[in-house]
N, C-alpha and C. Protein backbone atom coordinates (compact mmCIF):
# COMPACT_ATOMS: atom_id res chain seq x y z
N UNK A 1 0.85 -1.17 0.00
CA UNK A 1 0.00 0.00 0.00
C UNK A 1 0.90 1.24 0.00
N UNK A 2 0.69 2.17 -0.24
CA UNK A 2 1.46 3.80 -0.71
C UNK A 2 1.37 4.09 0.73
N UNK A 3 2.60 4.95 0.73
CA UNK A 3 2.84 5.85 1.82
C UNK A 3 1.58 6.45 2.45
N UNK A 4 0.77 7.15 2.12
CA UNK A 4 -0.41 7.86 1.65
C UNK A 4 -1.35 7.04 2.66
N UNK A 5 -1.23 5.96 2.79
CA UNK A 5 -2.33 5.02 3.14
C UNK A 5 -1.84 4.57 4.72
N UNK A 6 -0.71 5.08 5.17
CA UNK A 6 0.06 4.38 6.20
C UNK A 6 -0.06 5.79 7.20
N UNK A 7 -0.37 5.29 8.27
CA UNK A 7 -0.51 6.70 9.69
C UNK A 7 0.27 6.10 10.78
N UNK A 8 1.30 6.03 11.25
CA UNK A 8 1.79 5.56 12.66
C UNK A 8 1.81 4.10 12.54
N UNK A 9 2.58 4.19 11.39
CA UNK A 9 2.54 2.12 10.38
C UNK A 9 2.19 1.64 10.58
N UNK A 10 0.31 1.70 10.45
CA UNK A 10 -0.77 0.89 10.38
C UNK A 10 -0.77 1.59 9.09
N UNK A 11 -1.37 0.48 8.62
CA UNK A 11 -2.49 0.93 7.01
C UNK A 11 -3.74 0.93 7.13
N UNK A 12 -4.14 2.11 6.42
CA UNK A 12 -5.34 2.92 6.74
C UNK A 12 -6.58 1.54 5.74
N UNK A 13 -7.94 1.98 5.95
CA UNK A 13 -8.37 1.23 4.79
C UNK A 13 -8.99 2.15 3.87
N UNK A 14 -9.32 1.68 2.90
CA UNK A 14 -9.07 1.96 1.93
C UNK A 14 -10.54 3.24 1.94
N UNK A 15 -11.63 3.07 2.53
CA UNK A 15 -12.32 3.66 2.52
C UNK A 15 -12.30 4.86 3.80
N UNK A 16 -10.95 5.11 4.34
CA UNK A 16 -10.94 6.21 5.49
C UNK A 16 -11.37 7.62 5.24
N UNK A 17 -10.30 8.07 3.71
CA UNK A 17 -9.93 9.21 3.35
C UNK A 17 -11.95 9.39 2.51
N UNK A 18 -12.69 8.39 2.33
CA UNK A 18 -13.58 8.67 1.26
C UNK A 18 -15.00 8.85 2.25
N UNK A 19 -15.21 8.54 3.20
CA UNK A 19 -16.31 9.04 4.68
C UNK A 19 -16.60 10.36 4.49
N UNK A 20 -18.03 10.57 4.69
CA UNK A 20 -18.02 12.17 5.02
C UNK A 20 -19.22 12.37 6.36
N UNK A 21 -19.33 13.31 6.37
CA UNK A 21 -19.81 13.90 7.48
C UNK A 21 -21.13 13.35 7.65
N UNK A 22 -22.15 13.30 8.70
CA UNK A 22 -23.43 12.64 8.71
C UNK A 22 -24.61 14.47 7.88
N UNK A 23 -23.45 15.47 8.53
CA UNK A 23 -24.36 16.83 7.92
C UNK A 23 -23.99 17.65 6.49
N UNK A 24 -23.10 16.47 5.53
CA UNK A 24 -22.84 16.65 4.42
C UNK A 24 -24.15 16.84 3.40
N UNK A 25 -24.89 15.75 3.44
CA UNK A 25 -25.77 14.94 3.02
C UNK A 25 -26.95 16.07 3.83
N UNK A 26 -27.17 16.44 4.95
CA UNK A 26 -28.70 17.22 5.18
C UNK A 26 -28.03 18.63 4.88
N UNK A 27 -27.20 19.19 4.91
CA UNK A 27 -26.90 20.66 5.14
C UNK A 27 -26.18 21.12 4.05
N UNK A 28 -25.04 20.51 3.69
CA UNK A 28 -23.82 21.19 2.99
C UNK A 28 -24.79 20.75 1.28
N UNK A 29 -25.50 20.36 0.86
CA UNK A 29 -26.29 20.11 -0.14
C UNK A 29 -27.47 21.19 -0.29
N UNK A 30 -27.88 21.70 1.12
CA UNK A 30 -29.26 22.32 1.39
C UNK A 30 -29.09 23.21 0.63
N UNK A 31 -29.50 23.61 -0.56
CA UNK A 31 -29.37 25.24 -1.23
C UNK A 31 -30.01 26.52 -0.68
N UNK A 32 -30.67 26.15 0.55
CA UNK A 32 -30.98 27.55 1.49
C UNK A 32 -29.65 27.65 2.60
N UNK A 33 -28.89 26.50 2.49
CA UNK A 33 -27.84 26.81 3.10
C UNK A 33 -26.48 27.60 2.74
N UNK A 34 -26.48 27.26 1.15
CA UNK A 34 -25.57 27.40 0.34
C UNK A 34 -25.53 29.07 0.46
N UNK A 35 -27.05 29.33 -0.09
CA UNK A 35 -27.66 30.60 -0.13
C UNK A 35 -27.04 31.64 0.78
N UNK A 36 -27.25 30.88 2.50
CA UNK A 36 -26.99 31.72 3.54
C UNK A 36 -25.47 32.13 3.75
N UNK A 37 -24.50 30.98 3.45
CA UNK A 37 -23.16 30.77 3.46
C UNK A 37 -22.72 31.96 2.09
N UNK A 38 -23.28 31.93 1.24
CA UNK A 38 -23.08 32.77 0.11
C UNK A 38 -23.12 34.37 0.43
N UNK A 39 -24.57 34.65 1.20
CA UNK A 39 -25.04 35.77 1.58
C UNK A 39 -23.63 36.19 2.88
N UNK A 40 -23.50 35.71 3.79
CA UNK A 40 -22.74 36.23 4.93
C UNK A 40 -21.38 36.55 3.88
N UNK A 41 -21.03 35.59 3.32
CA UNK A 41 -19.53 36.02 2.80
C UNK A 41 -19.46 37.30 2.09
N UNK A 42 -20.71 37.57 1.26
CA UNK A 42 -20.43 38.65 0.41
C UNK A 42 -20.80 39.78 1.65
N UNK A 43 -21.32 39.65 2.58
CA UNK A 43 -22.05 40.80 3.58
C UNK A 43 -20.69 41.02 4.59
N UNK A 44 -20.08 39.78 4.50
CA UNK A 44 -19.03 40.13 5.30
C UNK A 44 -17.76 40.92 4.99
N UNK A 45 -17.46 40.97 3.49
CA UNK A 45 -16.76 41.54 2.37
C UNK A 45 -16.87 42.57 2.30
N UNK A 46 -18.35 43.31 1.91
CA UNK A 46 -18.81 44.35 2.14
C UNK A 46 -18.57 45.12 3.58
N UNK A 47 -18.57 44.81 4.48
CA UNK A 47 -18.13 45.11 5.58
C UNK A 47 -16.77 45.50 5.89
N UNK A 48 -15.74 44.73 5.56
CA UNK A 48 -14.75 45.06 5.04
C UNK A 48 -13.79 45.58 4.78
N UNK A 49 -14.65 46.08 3.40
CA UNK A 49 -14.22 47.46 2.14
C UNK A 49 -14.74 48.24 3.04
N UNK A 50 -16.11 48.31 3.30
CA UNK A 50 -17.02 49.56 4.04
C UNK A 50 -15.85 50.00 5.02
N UNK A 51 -15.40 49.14 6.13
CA UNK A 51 -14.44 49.66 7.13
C UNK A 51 -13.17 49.95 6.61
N UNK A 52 -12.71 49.60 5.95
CA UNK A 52 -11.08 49.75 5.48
C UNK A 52 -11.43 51.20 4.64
N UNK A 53 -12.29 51.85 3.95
CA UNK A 53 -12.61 53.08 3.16
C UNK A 53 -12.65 54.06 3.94
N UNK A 54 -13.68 53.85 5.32
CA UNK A 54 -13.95 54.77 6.78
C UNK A 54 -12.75 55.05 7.07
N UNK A 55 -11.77 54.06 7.11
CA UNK A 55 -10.54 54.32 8.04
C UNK A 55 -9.38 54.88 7.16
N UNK A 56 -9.65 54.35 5.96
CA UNK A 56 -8.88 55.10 5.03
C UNK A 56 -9.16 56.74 5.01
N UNK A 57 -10.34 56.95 4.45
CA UNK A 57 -10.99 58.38 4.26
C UNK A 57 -10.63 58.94 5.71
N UNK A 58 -10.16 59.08 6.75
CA UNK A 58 -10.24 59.77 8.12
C UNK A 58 -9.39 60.34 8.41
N UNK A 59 -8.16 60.49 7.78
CA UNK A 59 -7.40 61.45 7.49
C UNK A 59 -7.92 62.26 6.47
N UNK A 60 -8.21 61.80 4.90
CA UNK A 60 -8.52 63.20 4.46
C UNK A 60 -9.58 64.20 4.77
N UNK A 61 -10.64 63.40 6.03
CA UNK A 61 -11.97 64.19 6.53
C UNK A 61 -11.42 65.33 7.88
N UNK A 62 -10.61 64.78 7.80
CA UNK A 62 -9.60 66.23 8.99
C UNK A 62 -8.83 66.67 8.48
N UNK A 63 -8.50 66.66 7.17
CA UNK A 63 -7.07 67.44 6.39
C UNK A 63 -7.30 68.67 6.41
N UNK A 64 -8.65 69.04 6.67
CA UNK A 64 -8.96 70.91 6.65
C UNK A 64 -8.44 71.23 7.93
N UNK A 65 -8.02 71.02 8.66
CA UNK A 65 -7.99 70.80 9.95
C UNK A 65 -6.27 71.50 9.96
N UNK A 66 -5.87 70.99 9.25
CA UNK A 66 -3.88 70.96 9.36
C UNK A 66 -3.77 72.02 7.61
N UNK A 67 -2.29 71.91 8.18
CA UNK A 67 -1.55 72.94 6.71
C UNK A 67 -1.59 72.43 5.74
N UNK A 68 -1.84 71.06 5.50
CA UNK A 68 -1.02 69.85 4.29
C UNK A 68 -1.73 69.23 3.82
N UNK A 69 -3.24 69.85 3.18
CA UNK A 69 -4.73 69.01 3.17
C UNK A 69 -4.33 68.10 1.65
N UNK A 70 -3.48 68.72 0.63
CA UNK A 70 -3.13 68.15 -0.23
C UNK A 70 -1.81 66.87 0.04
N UNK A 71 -0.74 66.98 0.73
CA UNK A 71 -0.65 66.14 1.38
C UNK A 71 -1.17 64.78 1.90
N UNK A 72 -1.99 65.07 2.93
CA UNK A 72 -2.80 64.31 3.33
C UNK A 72 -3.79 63.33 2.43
N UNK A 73 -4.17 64.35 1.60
CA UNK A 73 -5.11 63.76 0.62
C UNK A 73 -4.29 62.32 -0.54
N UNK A 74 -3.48 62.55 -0.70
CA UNK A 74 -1.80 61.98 -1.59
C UNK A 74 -1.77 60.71 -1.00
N UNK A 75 -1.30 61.27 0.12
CA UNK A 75 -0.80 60.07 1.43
C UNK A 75 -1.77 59.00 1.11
N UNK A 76 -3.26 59.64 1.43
CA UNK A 76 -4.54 58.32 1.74
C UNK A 76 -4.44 57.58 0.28
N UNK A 77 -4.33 58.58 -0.93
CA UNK A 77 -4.64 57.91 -2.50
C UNK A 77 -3.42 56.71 -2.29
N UNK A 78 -2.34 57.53 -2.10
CA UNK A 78 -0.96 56.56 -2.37
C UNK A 78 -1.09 55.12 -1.25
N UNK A 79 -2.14 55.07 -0.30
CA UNK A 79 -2.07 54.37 0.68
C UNK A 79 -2.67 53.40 0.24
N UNK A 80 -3.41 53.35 -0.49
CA UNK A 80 -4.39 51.93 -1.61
C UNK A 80 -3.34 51.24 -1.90
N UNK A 81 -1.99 51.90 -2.30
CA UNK A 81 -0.76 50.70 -2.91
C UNK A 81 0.12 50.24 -2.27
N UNK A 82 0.33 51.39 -1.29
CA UNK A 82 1.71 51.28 -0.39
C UNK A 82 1.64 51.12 0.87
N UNK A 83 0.77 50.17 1.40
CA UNK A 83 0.14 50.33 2.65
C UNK A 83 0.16 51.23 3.94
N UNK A 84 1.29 51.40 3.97
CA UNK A 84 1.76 52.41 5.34
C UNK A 84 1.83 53.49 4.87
N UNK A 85 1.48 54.33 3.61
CA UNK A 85 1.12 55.65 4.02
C UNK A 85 0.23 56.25 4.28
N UNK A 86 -0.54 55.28 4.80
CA UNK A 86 -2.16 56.60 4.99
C UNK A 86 -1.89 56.32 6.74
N UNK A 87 -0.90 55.64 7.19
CA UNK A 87 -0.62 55.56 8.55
C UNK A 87 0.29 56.90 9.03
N UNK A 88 1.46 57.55 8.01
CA UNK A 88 1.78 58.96 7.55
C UNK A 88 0.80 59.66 7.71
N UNK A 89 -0.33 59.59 7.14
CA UNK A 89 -1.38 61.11 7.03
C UNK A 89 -2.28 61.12 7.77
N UNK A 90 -2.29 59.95 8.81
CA UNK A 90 -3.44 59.98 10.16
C UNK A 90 -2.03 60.62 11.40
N UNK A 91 -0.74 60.55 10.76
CA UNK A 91 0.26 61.15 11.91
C UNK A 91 0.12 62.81 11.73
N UNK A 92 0.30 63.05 10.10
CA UNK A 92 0.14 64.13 10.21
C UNK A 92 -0.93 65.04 10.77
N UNK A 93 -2.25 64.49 9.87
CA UNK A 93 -3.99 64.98 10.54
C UNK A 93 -3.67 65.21 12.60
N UNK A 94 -2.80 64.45 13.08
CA UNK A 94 -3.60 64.09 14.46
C UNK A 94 -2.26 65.21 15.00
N UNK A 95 -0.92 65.64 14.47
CA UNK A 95 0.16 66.07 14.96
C UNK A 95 -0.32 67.63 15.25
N UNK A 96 0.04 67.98 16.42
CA UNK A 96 -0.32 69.69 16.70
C UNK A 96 1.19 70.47 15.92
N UNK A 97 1.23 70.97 15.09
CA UNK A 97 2.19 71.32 14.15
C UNK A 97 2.81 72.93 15.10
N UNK A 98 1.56 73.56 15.93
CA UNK A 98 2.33 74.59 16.38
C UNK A 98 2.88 74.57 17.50
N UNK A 99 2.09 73.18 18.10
CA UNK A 99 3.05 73.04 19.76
C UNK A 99 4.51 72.32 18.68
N UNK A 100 4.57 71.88 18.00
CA UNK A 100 6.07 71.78 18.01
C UNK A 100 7.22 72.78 17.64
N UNK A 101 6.40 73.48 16.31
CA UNK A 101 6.73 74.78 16.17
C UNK A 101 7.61 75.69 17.38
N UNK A 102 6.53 75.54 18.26
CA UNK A 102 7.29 76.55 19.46
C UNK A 102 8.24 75.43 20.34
N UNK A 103 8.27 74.15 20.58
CA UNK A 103 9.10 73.48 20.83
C UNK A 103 10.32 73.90 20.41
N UNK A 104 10.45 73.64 18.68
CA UNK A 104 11.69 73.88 18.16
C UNK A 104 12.48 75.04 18.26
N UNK A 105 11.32 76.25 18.31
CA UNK A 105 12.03 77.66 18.50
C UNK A 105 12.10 77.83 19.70
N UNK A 106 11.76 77.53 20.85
CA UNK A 106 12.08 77.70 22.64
C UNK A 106 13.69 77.00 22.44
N UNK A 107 13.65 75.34 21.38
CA UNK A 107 14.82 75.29 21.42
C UNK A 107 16.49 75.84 20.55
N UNK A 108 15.90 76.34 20.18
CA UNK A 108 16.65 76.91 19.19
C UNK A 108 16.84 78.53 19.94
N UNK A 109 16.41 79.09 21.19
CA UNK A 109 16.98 80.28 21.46
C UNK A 109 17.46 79.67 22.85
N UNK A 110 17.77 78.82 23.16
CA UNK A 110 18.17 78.61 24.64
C UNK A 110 19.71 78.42 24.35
């Protein structure tokens, strides 16, 4: 018998691998099941995109907000390809640009 057929060198029989489930036969056949299994996947997909777009778009919905709205806006487009830059333009959107501003110049006269 083939490798294939051997588990902990017993040999399997021949009908192990070919058994199926007792809810093959009532369920996985049911076409209101198929239906439902069909429906969640695409609903779940949709869900998704829906969230990954929200979270995408949420930097450019505060870009009015900061100096760099074009920027920002770039970042999110370029972020569809390059994954980590729309993680860039939720730093920029969320960064207070003038507390550092005066950071740098408090340090720059001491």
């Amino acid at each position: 018998m083939a490798e294939a057929f051997t588990v902990h060198h017993k040999e399997l029989a021949d009908d192990y691998w070919t058994t199926t489930s007792v809810l093959k036969h009532k369920l996985l056949d049911a076409e209101w099941f198929i239906g439902l299994l069909t429906m969640m996947t695409v609903t779940t997909l949709g869900l998704v995109v829906w969230g990954y777009w929200k979270l995408h778009a949420l930097p450019k919905k505060h870009a009015a907000h900061t100096g760099q709205p074009k920027l920002v806006f770039w970042l999110c487009m370029l972020g569809f390809f390059y994954n980590n830059l729309w993680i860039a333009a939720v730093l920029i959107v969320v960064t207070d640009w003038s507390k550092i501003s005066q950071w740098l110049k408090r340090g720059q006269t001491a």
